[in-house]
C-alpha atoms as a PDB file:
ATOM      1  CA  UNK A   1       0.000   0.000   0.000  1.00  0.00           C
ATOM      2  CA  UNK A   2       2.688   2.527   0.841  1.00  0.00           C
ATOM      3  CA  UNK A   3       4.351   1.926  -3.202  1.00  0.00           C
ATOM      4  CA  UNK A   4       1.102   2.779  -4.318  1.00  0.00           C
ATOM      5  CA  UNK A   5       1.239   6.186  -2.127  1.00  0.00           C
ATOM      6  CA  UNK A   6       4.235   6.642  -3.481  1.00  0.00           C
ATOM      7  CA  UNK A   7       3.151   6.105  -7.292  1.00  0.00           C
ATOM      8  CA  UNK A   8       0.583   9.135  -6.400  1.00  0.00           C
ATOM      9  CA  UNK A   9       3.537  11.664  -6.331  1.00  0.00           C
ATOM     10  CA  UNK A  10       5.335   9.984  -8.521  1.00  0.00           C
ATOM     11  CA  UNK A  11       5.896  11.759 -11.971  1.00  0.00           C
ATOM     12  CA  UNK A  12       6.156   9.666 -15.557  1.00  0.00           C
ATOM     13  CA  UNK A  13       9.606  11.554 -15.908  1.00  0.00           C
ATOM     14  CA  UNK A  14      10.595  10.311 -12.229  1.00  0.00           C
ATOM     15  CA  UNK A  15       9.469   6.661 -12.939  1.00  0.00           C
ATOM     16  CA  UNK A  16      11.466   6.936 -16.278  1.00  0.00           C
ATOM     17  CA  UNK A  17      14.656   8.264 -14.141  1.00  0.00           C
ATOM     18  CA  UNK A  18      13.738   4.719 -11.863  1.00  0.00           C
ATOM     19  CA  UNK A  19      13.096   2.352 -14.555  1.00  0.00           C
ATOM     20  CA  UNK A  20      17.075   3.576 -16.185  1.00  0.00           C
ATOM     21  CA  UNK A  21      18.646   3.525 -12.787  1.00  0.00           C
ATOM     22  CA  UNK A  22      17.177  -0.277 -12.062  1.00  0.00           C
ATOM     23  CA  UNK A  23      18.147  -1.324 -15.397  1.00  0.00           C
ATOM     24  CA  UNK A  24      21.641  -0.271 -15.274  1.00  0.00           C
ATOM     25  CA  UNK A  25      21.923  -1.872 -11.719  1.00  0.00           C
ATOM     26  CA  UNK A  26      20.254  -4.932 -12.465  1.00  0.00           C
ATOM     27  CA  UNK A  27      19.536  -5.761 -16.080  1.00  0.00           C
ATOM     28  CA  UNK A  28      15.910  -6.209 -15.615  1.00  0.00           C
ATOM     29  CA  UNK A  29      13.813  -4.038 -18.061  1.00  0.00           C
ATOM     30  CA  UNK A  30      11.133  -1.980 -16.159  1.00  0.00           C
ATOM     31  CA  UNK A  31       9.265   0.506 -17.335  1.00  0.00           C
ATOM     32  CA  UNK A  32       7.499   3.222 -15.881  1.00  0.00           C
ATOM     33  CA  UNK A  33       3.868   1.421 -16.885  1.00  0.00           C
ATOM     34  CA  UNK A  34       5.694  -1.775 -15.306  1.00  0.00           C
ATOM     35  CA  UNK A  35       6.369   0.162 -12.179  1.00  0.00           C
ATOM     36  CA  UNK A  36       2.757   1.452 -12.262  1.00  0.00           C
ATOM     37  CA  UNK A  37       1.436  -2.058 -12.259  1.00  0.00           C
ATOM     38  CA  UNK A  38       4.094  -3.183  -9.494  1.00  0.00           C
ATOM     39  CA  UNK A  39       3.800  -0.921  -6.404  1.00  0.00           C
ATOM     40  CA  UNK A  40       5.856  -3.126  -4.540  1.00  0.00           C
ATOM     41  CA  UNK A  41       9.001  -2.757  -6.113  1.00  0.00           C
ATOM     42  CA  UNK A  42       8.656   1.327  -6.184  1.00  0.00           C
ATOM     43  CA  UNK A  43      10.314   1.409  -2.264  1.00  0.00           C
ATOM     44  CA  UNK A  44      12.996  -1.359  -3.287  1.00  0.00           C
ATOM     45  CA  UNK A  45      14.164   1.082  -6.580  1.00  0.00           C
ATOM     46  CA  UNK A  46      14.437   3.892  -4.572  1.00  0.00           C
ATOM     47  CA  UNK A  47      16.612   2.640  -2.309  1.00  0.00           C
ATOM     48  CA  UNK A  48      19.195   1.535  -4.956  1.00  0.00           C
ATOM     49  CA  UNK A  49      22.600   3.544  -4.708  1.00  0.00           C
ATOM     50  CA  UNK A  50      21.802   3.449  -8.613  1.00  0.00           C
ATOM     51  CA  UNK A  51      18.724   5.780  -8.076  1.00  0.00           C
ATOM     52  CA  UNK A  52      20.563   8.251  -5.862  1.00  0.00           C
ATOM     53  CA  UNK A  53      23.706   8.733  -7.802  1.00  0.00           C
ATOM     54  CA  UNK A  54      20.963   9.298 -10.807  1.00  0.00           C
ATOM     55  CA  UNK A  55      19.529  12.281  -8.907  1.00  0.00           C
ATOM     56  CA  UNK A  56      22.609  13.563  -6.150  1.00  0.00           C
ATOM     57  CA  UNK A  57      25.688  12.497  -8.409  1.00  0.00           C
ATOM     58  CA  UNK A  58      25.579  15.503 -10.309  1.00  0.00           C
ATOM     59  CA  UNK A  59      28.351  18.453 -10.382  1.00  0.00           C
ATOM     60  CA  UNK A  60      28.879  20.028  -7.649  1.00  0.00           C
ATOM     61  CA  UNK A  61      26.167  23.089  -7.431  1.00  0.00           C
ATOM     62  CA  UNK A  62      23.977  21.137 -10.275  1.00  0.00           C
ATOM     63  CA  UNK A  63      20.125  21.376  -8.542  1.00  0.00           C
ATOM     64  CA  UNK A  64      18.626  17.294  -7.799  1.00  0.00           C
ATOM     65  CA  UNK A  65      15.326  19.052  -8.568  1.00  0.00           C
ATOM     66  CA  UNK A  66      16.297  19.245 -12.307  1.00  0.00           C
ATOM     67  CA  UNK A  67      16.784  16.022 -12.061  1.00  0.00           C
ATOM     68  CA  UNK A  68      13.484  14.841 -10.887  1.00  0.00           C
ATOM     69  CA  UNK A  69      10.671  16.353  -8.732  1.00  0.00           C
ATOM     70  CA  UNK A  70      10.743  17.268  -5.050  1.00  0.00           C
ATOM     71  CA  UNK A  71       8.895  14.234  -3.794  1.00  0.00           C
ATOM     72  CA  UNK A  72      11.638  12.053  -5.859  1.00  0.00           C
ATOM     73  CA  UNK A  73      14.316  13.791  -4.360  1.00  0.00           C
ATOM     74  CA  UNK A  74      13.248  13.852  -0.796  1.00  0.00           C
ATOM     75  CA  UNK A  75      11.869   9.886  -1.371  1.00  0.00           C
ATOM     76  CA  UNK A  76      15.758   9.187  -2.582  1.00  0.00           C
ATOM     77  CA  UNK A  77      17.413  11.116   0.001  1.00  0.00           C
ATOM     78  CA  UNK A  78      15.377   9.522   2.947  1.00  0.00           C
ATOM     79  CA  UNK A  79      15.964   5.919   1.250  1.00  0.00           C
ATOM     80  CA  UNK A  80      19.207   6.666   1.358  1.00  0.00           C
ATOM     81  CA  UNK A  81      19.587   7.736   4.776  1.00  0.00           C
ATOM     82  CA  UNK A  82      17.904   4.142   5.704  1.00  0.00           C
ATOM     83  CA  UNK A  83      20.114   2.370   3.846  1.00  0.00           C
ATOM     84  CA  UNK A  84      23.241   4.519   5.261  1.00  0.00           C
ATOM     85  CA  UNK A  85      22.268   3.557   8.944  1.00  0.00           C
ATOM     86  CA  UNK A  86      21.650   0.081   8.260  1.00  0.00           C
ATOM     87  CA  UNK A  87      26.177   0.050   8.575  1.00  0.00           C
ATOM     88  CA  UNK A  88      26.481   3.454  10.923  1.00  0.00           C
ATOM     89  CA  UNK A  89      28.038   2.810  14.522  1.00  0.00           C
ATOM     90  CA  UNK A  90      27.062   6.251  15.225  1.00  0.00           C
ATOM     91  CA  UNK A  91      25.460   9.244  13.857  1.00  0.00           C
ATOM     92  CA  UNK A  92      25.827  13.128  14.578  1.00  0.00           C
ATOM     93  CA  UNK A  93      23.637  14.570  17.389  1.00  0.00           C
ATOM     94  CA  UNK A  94      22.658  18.265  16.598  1.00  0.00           C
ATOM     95  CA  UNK A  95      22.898  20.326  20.213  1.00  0.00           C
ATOM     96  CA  UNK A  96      22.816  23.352  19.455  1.00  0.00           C
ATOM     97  CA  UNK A  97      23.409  26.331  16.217  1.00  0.00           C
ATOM     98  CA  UNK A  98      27.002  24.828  14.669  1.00  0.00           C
ATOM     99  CA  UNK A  99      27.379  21.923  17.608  1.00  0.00           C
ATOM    100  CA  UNK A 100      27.220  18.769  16.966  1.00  0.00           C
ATOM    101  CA  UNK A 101      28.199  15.436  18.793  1.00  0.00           C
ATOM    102  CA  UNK A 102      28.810  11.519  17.787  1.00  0.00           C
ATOM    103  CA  UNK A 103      26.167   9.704  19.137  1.00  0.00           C
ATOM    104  CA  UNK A 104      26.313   6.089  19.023  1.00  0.00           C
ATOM    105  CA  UNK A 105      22.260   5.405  19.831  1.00  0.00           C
ATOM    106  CA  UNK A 106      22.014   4.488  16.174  1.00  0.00           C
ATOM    107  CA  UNK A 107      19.023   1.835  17.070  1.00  0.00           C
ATOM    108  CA  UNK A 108      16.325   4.447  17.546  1.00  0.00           C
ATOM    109  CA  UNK A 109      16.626   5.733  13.980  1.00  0.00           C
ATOM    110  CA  UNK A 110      17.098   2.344  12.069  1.00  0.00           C
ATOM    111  CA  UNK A 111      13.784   1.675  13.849  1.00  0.00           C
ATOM    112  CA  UNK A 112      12.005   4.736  13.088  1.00  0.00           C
ATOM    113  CA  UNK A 113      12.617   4.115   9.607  1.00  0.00           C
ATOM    114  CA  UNK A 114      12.446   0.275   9.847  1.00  0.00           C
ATOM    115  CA  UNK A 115       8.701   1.070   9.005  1.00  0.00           C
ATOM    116  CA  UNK A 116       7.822   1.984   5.310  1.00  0.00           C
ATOM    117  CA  UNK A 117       4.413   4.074   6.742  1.00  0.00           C
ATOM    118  CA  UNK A 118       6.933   6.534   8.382  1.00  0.00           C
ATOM    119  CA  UNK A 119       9.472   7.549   5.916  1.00  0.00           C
ATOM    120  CA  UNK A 120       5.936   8.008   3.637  1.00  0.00           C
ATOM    121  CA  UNK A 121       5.458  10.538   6.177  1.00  0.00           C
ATOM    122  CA  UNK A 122       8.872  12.006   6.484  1.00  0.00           C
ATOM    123  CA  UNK A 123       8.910  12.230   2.391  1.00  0.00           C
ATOM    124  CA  UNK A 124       5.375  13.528   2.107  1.00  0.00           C
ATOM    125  CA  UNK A 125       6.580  16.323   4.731  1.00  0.00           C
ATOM    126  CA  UNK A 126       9.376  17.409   3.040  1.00  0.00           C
ATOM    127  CA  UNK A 127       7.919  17.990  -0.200  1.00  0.00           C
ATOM    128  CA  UNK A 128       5.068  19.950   1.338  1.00  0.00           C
ATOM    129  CA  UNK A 129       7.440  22.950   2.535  1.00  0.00           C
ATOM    130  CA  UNK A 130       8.129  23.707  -0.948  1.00  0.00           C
ATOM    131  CA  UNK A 131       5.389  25.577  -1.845  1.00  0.00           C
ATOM    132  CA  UNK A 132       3.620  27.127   1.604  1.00  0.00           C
ATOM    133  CA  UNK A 133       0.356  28.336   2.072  1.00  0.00           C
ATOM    134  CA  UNK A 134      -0.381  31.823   3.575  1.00  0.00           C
ATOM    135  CA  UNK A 135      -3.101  34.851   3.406  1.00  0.00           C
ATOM    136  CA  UNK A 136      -5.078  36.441   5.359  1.00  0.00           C
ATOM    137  CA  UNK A 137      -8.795  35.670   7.113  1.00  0.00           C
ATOM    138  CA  UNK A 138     -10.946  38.585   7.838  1.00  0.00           C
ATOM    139  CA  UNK A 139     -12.418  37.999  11.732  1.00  0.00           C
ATOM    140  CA  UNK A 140     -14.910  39.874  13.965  1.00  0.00           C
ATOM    141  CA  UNK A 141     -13.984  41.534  17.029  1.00  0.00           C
ATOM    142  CA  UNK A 142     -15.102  43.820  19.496  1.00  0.00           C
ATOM    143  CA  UNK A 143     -14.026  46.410  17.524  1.00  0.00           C
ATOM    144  CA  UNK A 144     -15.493  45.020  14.144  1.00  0.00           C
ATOM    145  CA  UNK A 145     -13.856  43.501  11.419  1.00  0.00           C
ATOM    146  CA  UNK A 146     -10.536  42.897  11.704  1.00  0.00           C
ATOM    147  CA  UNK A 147      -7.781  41.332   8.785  1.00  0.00           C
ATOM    148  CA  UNK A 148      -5.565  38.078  10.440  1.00  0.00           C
ATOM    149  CA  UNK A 149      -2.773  37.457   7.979  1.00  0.00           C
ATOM    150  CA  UNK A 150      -1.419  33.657   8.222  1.00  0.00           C
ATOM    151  CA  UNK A 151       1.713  31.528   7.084  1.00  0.00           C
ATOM    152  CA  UNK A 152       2.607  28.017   7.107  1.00  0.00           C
ATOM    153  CA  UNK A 153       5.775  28.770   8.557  1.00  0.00           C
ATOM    154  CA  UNK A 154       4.804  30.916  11.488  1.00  0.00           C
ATOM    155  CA  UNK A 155       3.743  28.992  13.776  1.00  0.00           C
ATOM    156  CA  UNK A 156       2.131  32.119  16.044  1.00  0.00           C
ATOM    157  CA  UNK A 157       0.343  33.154  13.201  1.00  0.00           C
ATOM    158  CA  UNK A 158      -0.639  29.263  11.857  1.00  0.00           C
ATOM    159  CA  UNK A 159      -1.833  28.594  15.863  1.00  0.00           C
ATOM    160  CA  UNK A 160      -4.075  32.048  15.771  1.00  0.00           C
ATOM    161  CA  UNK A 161      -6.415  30.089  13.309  1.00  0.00           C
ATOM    162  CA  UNK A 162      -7.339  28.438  15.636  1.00  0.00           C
ATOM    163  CA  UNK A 163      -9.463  30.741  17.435  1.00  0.00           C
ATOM    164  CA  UNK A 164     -11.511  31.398  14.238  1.00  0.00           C
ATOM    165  CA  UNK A 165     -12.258  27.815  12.118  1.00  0.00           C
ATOM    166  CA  UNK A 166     -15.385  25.676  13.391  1.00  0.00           C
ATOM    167  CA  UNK A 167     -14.224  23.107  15.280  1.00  0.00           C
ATOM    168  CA  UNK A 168     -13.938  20.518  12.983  1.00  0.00           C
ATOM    169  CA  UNK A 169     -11.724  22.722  10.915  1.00  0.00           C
ATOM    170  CA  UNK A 170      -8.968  22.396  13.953  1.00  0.00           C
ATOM    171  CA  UNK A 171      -7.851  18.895  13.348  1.00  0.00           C
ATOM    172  CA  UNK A 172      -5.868  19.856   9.994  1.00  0.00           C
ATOM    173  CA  UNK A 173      -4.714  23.134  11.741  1.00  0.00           C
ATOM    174  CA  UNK A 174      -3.048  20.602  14.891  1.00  0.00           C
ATOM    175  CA  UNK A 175      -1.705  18.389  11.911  1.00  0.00           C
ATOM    176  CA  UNK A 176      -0.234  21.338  10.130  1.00  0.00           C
ATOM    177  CA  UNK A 177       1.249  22.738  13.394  1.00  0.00           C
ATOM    178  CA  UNK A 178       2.845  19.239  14.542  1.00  0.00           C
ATOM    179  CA  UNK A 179       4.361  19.373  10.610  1.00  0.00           C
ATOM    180  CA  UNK A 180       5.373  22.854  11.114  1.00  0.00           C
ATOM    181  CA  UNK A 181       7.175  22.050  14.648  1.00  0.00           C
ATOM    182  CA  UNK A 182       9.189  19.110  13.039  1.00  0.00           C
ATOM    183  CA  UNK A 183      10.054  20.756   9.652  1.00  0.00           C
ATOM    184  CA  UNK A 184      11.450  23.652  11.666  1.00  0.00           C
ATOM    185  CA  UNK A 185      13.424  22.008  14.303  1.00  0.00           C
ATOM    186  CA  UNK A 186      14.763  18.849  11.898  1.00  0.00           C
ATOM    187  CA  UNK A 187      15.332  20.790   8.060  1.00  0.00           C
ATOM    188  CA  UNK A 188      16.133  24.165  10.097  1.00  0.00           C
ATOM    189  CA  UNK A 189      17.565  23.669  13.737  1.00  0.00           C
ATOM    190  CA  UNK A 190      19.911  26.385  13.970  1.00  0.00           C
ATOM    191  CA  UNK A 191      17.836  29.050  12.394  1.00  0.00           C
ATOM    192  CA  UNK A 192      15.312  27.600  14.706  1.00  0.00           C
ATOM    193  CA  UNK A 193      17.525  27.771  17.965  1.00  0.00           C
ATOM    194  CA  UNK A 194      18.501  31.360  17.656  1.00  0.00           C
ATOM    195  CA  UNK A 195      15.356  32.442  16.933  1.00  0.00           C
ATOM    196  CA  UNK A 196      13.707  34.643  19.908  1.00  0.00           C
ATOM    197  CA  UNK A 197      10.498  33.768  20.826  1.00  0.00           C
ATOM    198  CA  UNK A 198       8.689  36.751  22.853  1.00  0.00           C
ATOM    199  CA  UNK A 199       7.089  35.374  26.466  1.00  0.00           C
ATOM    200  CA  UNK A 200       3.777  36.227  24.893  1.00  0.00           C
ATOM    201  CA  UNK A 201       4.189  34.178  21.852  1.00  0.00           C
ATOM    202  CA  UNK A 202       5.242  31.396  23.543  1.00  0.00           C
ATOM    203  CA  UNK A 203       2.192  31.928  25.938  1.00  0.00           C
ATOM    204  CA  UNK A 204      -0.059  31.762  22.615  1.00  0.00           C
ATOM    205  CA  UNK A 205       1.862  28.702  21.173  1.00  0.00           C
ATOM    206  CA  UNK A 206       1.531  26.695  24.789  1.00  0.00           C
ATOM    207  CA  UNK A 207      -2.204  27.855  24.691  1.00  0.00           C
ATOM    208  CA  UNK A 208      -3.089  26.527  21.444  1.00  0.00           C
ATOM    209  CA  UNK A 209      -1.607  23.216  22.539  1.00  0.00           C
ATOM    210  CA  UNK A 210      -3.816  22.926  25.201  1.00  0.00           C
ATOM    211  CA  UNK A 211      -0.734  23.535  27.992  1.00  0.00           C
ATOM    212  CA  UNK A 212      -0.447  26.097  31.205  1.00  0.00           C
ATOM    213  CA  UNK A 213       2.779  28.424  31.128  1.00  0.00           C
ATOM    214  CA  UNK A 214       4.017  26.156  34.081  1.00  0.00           C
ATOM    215  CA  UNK A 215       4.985  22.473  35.243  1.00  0.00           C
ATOM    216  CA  UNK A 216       4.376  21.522  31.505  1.00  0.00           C
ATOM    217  CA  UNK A 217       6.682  24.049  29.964  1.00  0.00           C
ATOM    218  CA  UNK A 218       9.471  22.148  27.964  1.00  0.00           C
ATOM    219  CA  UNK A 219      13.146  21.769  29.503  1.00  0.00           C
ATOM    220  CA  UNK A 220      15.506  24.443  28.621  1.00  0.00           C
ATOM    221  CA  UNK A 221      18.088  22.084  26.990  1.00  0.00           C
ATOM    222  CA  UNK A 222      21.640  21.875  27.719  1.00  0.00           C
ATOM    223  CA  UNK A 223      24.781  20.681  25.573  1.00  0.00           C
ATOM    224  CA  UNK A 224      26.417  19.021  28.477  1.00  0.00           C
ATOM    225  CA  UNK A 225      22.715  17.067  28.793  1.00  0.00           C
ATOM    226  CA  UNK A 226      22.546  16.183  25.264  1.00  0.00           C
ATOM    227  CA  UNK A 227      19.089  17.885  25.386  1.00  0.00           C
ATOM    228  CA  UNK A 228      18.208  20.312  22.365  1.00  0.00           C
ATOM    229  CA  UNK A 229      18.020  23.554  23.581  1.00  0.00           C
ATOM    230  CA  UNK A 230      15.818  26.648  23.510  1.00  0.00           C
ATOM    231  CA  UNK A 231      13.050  27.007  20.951  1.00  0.00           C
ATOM    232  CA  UNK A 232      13.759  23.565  20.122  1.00  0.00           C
ATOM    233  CA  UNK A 233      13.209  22.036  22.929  1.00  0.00           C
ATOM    234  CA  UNK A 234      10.253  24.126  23.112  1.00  0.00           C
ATOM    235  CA  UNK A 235       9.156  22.984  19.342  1.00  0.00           C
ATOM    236  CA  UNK A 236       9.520  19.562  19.826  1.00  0.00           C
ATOM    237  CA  UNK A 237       7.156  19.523  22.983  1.00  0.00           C
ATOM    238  CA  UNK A 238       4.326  21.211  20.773  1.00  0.00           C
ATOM    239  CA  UNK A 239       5.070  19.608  18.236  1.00  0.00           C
ATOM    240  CA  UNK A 240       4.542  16.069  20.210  1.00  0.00           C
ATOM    241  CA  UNK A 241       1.071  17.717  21.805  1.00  0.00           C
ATOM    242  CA  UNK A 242      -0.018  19.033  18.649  1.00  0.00           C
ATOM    243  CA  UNK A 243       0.412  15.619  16.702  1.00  0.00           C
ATOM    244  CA  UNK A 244      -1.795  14.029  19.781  1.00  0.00           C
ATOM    245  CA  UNK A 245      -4.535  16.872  19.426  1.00  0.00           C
ATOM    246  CA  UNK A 246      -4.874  16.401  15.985  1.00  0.00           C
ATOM    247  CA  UNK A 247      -5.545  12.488  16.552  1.00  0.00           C
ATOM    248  CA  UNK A 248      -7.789  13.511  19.764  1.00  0.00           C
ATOM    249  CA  UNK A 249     -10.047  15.620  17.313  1.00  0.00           C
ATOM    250  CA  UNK A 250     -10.112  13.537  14.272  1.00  0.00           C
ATOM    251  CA  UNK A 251     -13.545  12.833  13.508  1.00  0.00           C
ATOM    252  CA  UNK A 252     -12.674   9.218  12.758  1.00  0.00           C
ATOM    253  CA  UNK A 253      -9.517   6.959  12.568  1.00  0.00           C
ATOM    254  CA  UNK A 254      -7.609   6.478   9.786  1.00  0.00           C
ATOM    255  CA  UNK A 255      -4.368   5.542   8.532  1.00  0.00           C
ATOM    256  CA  UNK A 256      -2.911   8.521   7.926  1.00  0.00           C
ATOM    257  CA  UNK A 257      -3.512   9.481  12.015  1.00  0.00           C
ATOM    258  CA  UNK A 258      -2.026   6.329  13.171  1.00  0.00           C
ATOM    259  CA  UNK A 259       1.055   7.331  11.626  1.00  0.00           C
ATOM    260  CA  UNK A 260       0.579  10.700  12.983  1.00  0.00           C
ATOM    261  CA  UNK A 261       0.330   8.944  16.695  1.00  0.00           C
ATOM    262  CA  UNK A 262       3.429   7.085  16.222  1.00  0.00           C
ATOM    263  CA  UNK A 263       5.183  10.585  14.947  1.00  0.00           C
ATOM    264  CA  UNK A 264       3.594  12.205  18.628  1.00  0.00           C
ATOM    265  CA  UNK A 265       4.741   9.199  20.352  1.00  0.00           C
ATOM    266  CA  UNK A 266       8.441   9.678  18.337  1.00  0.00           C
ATOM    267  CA  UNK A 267       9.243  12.834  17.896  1.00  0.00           C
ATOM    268  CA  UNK A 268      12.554  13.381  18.680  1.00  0.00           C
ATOM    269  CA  UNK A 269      13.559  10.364  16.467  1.00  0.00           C
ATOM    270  CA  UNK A 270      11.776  11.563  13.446  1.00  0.00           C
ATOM    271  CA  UNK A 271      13.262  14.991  13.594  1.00  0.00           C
ATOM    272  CA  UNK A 272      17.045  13.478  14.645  1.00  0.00           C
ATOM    273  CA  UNK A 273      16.257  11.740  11.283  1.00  0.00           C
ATOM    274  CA  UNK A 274      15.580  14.988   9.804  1.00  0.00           C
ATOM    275  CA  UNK A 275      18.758  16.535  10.752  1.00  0.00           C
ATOM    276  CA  UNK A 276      20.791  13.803   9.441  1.00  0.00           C
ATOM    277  CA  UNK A 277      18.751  13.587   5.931  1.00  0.00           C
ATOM    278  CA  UNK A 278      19.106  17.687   5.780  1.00  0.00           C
ATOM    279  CA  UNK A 279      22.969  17.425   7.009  1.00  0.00           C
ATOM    280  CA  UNK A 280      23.730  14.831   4.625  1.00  0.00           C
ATOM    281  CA  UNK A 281      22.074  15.938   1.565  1.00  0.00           C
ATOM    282  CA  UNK A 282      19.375  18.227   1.817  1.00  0.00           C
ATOM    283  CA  UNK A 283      21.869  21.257   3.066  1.00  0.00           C
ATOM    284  CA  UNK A 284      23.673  22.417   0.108  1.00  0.00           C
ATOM    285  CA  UNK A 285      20.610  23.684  -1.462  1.00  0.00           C
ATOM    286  CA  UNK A 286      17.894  24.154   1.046  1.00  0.00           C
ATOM    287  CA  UNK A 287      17.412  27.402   1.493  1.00  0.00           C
ATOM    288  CA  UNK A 288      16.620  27.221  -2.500  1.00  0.00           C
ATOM    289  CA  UNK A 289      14.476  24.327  -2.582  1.00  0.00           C
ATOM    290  CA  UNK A 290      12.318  25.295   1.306  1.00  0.00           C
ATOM    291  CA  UNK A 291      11.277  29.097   1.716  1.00  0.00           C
ATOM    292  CA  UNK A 292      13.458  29.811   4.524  1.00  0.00           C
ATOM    293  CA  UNK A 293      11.598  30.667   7.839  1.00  0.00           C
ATOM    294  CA  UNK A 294      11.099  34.257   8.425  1.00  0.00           C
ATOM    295  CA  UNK A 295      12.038  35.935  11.874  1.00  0.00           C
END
């Protein structure tokens, strides 16, 4: 089921780029109608080192993207991160902005990725930062109409949307916050960490997860502790709560949400994964391929 998710983002032109990379490495003739017809192969191509030199080996510089679309390039780069751990004795911990530590609890990531449902997600995330959403919702207040301007990657302004959509609006608003909390703090960590946060903001960000300013506020995060510090320690503990609301809320269950609750349950895994996918191959060019956050 997940190579047929897959095969929905999929472009002909990226399952031509597949079908040349698997024949070179194996010899087998595929085409893209074969890999259409064959949704279980789709994961096993894009893990080949075939498929990623086809879409990373380029000159130095030379953009993946022209190479194939985002969700191919993300779906390649987070294959290849898999494959990568399945030998790693350790992997770099990021601490804090330009710190960053061998640490050998290698385990927790093979696992998270062990399960084809969750890199879906991690790929499927990825690709959605490329193009972001944002606008502006007239409200009423007491002092009449008033304009509320929005963005996908603010998360003030995102949670603020809250307090206007009927309530069963707010389940894809906790979805897109828990998305926003772990784009931020795995593709952009150090932007994220140096980024100040006034009290009041982080008052509105704790409210719209449904926490007090008090015993639940995140730790502060030290190097020596091997915690993540500042705003993404304080990230990753929305993030976790917002993932949970949004299951909480959904009308009904569904696949998609049980992959959300395992995301809630794992955050800090998934975004250590996403630090090591944007570290490894994401970094060169992501402030061309994401809209950088603003702040």
């Amino acid at each position: 089921m997940t190579g047929t998710a897959y095969l929905e983002h999929l472009t002909d032109d990226d399952l031509a780029l597949l079908s040349t990379a698997h024949r070179a490495a194996t010899g087998e003739v595929l085409s893209a109608t074969d890999l259409r017809s064959r949704p279980g192969v789709v994961e096993e191509v894009l893990a080949r080192p075939e498929v990623f030199e086809a879409v990373f080996g380029v000159e130095r510089g030379a953009d993946p993207f022209m190479r194939g679309s985002p969700f191919l390039v993300f779906a390649v780069a987070v294959h290849r991160c898999s494959e990568d751990l399945r030998q790693a004795a350790f992997v770099p911990e990021w601490l804090a902005p330009r710190q960053r530590v061998a640490v050998f609890d290698v385990d927790a990531l093979r696992d998270f990725l062990a399960d084809s449902t969750r890199r879906f997600f991690l790929v499927e995330l990825l690709a959605s930062y490329t193009h972001v959403a944002s606008g502006s919702v007239w409200v009423q207040t007491n002092r009449g109409w008033r304009r509320r301007r929005f963005s996908e990657l603010d998360p003030v302004r995102l949670a603020s949307l809250l307090e206007v959509v009927p309530e069963p609006e707010r389940v894809g608003i906790y979805r897109r916050l828990g998305d926003l909390a772990l784009f931020l703090t795995g593709v952009f960590p150090d932007h994220t960490a140096v980024r100040a946060l006034a009290p009041i903001d982080t008052a509105r960000l704790l409210r719209a997860a449904r926490l007090a300013a008090s015993a639940d506020d995140p730790p502060g995060g030290h190097v020596d502790s091997l915690e993540p510090a500042g705003a993404v320690a304080l990230l990753e503990h929305l993030g976790r709560r917002w993932y949970r609301l949004a299951c909480d809320t959904a009308p009904s269950p569904s696949g998609a949400m049980r992959v959300v609750a395992e995301v809630a349950e794992r955050f800090r895994q998934a975004r250590r994964v996403l630090n090591l996918v944007t570290d490894r191959h994401l970094f060169v060019l992501r402030d061309r391929w994401f809209s950088p956050p603003t702040g």
